[in-house]
C-alpha atoms as a PDB file:
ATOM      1  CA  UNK A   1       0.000   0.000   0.000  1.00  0.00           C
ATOM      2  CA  UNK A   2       1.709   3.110  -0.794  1.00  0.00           C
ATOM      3  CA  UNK A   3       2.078   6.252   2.030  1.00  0.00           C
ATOM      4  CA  UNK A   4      -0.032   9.410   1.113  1.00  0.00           C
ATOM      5  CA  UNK A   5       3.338  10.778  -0.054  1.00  0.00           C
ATOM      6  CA  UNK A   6       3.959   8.679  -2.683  1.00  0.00           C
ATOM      7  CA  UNK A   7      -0.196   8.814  -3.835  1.00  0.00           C
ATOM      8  CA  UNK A   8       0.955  12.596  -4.195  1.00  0.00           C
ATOM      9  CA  UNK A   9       4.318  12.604  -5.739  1.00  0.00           C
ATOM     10  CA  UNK A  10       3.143   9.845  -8.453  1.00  0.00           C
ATOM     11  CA  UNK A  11      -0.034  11.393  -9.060  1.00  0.00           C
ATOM     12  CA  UNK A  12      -0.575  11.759 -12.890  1.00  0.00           C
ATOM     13  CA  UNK A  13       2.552   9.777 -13.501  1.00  0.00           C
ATOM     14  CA  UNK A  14       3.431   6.565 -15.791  1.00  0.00           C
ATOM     15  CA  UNK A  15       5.198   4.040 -13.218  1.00  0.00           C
ATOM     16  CA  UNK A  16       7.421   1.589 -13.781  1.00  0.00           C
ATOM     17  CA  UNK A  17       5.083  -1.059 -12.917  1.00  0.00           C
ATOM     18  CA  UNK A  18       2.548   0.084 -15.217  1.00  0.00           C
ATOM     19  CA  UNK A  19       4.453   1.462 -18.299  1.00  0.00           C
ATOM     20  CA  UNK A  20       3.501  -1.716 -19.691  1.00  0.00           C
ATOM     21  CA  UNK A  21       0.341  -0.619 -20.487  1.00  0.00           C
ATOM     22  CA  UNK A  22       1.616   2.256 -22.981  1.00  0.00           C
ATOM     23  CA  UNK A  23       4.066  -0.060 -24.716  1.00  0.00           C
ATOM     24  CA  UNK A  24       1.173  -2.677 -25.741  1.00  0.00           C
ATOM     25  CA  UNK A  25       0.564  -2.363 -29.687  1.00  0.00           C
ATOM     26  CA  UNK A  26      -3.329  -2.221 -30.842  1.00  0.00           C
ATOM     27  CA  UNK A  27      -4.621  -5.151 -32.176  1.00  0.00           C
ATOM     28  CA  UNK A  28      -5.750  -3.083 -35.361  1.00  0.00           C
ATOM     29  CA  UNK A  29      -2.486  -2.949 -38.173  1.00  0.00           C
ATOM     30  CA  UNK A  30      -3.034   0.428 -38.973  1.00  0.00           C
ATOM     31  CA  UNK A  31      -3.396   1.869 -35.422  1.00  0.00           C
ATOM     32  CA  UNK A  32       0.168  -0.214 -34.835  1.00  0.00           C
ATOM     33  CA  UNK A  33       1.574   1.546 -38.437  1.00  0.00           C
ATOM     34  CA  UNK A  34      -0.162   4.982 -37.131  1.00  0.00           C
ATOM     35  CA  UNK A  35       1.438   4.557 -33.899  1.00  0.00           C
ATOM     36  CA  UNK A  36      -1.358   4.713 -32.125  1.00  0.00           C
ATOM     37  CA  UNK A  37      -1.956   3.932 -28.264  1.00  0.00           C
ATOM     38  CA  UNK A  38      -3.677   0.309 -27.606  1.00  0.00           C
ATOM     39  CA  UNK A  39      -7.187   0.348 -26.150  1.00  0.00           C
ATOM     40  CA  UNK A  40      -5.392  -0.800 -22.329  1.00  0.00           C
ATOM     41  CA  UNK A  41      -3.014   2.291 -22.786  1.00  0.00           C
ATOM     42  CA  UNK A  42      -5.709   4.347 -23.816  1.00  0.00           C
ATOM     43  CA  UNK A  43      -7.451   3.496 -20.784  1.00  0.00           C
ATOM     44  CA  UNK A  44      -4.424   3.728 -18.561  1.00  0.00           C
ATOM     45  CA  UNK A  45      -3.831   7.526 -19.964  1.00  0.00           C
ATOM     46  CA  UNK A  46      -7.156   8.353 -18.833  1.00  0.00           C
ATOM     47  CA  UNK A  47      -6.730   6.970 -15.448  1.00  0.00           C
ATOM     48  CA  UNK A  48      -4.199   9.027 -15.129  1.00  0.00           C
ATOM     49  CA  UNK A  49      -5.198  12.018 -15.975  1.00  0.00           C
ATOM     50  CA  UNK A  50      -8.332  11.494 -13.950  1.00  0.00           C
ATOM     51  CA  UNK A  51      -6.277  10.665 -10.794  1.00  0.00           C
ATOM     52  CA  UNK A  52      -3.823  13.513 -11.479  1.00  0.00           C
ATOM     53  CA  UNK A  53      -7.182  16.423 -12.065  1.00  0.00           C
ATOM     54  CA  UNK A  54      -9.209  14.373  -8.955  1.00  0.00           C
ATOM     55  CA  UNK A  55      -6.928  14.435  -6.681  1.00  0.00           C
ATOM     56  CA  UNK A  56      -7.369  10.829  -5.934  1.00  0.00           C
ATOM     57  CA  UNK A  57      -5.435   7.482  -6.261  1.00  0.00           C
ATOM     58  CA  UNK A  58      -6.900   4.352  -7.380  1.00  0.00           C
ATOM     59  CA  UNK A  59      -5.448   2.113  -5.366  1.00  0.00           C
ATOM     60  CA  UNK A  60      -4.778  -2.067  -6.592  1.00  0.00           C
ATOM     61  CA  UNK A  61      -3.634  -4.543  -4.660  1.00  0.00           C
ATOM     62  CA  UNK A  62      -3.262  -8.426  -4.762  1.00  0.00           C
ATOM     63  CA  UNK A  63      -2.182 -10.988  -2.352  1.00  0.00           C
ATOM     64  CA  UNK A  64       1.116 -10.785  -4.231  1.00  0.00           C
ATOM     65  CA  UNK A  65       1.732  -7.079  -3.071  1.00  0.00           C
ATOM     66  CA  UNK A  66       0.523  -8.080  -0.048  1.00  0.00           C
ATOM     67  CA  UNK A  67       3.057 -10.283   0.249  1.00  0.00           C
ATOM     68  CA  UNK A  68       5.793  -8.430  -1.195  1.00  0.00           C
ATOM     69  CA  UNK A  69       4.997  -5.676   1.513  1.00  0.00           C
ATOM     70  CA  UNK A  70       5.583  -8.044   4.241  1.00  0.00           C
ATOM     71  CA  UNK A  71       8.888  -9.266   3.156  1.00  0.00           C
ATOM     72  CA  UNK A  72      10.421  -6.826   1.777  1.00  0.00           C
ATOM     73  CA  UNK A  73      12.048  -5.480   4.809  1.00  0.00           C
ATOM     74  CA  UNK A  74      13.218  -9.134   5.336  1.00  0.00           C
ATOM     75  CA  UNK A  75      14.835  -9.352   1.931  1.00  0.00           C
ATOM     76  CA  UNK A  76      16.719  -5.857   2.463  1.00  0.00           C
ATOM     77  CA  UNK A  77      18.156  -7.138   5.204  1.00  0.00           C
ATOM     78  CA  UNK A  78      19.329 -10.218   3.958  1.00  0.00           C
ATOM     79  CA  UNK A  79      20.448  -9.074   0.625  1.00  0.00           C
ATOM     80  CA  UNK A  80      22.985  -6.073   2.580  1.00  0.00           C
ATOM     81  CA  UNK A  81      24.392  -8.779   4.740  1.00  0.00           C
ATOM     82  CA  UNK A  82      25.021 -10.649   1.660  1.00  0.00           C
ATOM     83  CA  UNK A  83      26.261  -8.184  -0.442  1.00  0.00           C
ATOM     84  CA  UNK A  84      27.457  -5.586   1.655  1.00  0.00           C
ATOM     85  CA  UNK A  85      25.680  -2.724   0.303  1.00  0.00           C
ATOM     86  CA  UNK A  86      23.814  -0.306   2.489  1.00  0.00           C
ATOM     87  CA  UNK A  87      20.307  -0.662   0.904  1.00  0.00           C
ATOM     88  CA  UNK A  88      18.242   3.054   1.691  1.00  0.00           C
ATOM     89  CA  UNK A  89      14.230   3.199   1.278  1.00  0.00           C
ATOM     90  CA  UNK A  90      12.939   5.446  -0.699  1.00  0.00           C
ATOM     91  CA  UNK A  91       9.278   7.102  -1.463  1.00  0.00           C
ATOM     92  CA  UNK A  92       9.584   7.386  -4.446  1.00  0.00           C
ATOM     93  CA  UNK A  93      11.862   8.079  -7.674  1.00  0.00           C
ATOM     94  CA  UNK A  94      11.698  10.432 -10.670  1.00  0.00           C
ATOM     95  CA  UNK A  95      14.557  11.563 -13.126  1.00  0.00           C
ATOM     96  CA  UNK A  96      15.109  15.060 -14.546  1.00  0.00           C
ATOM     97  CA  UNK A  97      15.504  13.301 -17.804  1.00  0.00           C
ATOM     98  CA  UNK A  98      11.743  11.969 -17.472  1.00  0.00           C
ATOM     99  CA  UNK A  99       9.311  13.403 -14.435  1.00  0.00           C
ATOM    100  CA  UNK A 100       6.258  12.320 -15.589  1.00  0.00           C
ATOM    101  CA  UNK A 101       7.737   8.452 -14.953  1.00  0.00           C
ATOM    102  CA  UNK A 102       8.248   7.278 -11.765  1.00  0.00           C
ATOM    103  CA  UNK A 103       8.754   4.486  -9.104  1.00  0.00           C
ATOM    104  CA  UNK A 104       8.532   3.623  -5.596  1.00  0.00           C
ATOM    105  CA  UNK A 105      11.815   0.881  -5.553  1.00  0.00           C
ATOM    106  CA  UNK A 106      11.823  -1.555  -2.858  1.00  0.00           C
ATOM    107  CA  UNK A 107      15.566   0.087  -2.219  1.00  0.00           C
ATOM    108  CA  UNK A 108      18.217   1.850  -3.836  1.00  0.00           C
ATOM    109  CA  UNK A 109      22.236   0.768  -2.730  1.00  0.00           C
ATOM    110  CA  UNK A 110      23.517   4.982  -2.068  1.00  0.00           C
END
């Protein structure tokens, strides 16, 4: 489940776990030759948007995330005694290069 922070600093973003969504070709040859979105990134643009003018955040979740959530922290800790590296949570991540992409890593080695 992600903090109110990250709802707000990925609000009316593309995220990594979604980009997916944009990349998908449309089933119809000359939308794919016109370069045209895909009906499932059509629909994801609009979500955005309508998150990003709302003010809200439609939030998913699965028992997968679920899961994820609860052992994260575990992993983490496992994986810097492993490898050594100091692993630092963040809320979320942009680049200059692209701000309206973004994700919320599970850590980042700084």
């Amino acid at each position: 489940m992600l903090t109110e922070q990250q709802q707000i600093q990925r609000r009316g973003n593309i995220t990594a776990s979604q980009v997916y969504k944009i990349m998908s070709e449309p089933r119809n040859k000359a939308d794919k030759e016109a370069g045209m979105l895909s009906e499932t990134g059509k629909t994801y643009v609009k979500n955005i948007v309508a998150e990003y003018i709302s003010g809200s955040h439609i939030e998913i979740t699965s028992k997968e995330m679920e899961w994820g959530n609860t052992y994260e922290p575990i992993a983490r800790s496992l994986f810097s005694k492993v490898t050594g590296f100091q692993i630092t949570e963040i809320d979320n991540y942009t680049t200059p290069d692209f701000p309206e992409c973004s994700c919320t890593p599970d850590g980042v080695n700084m």
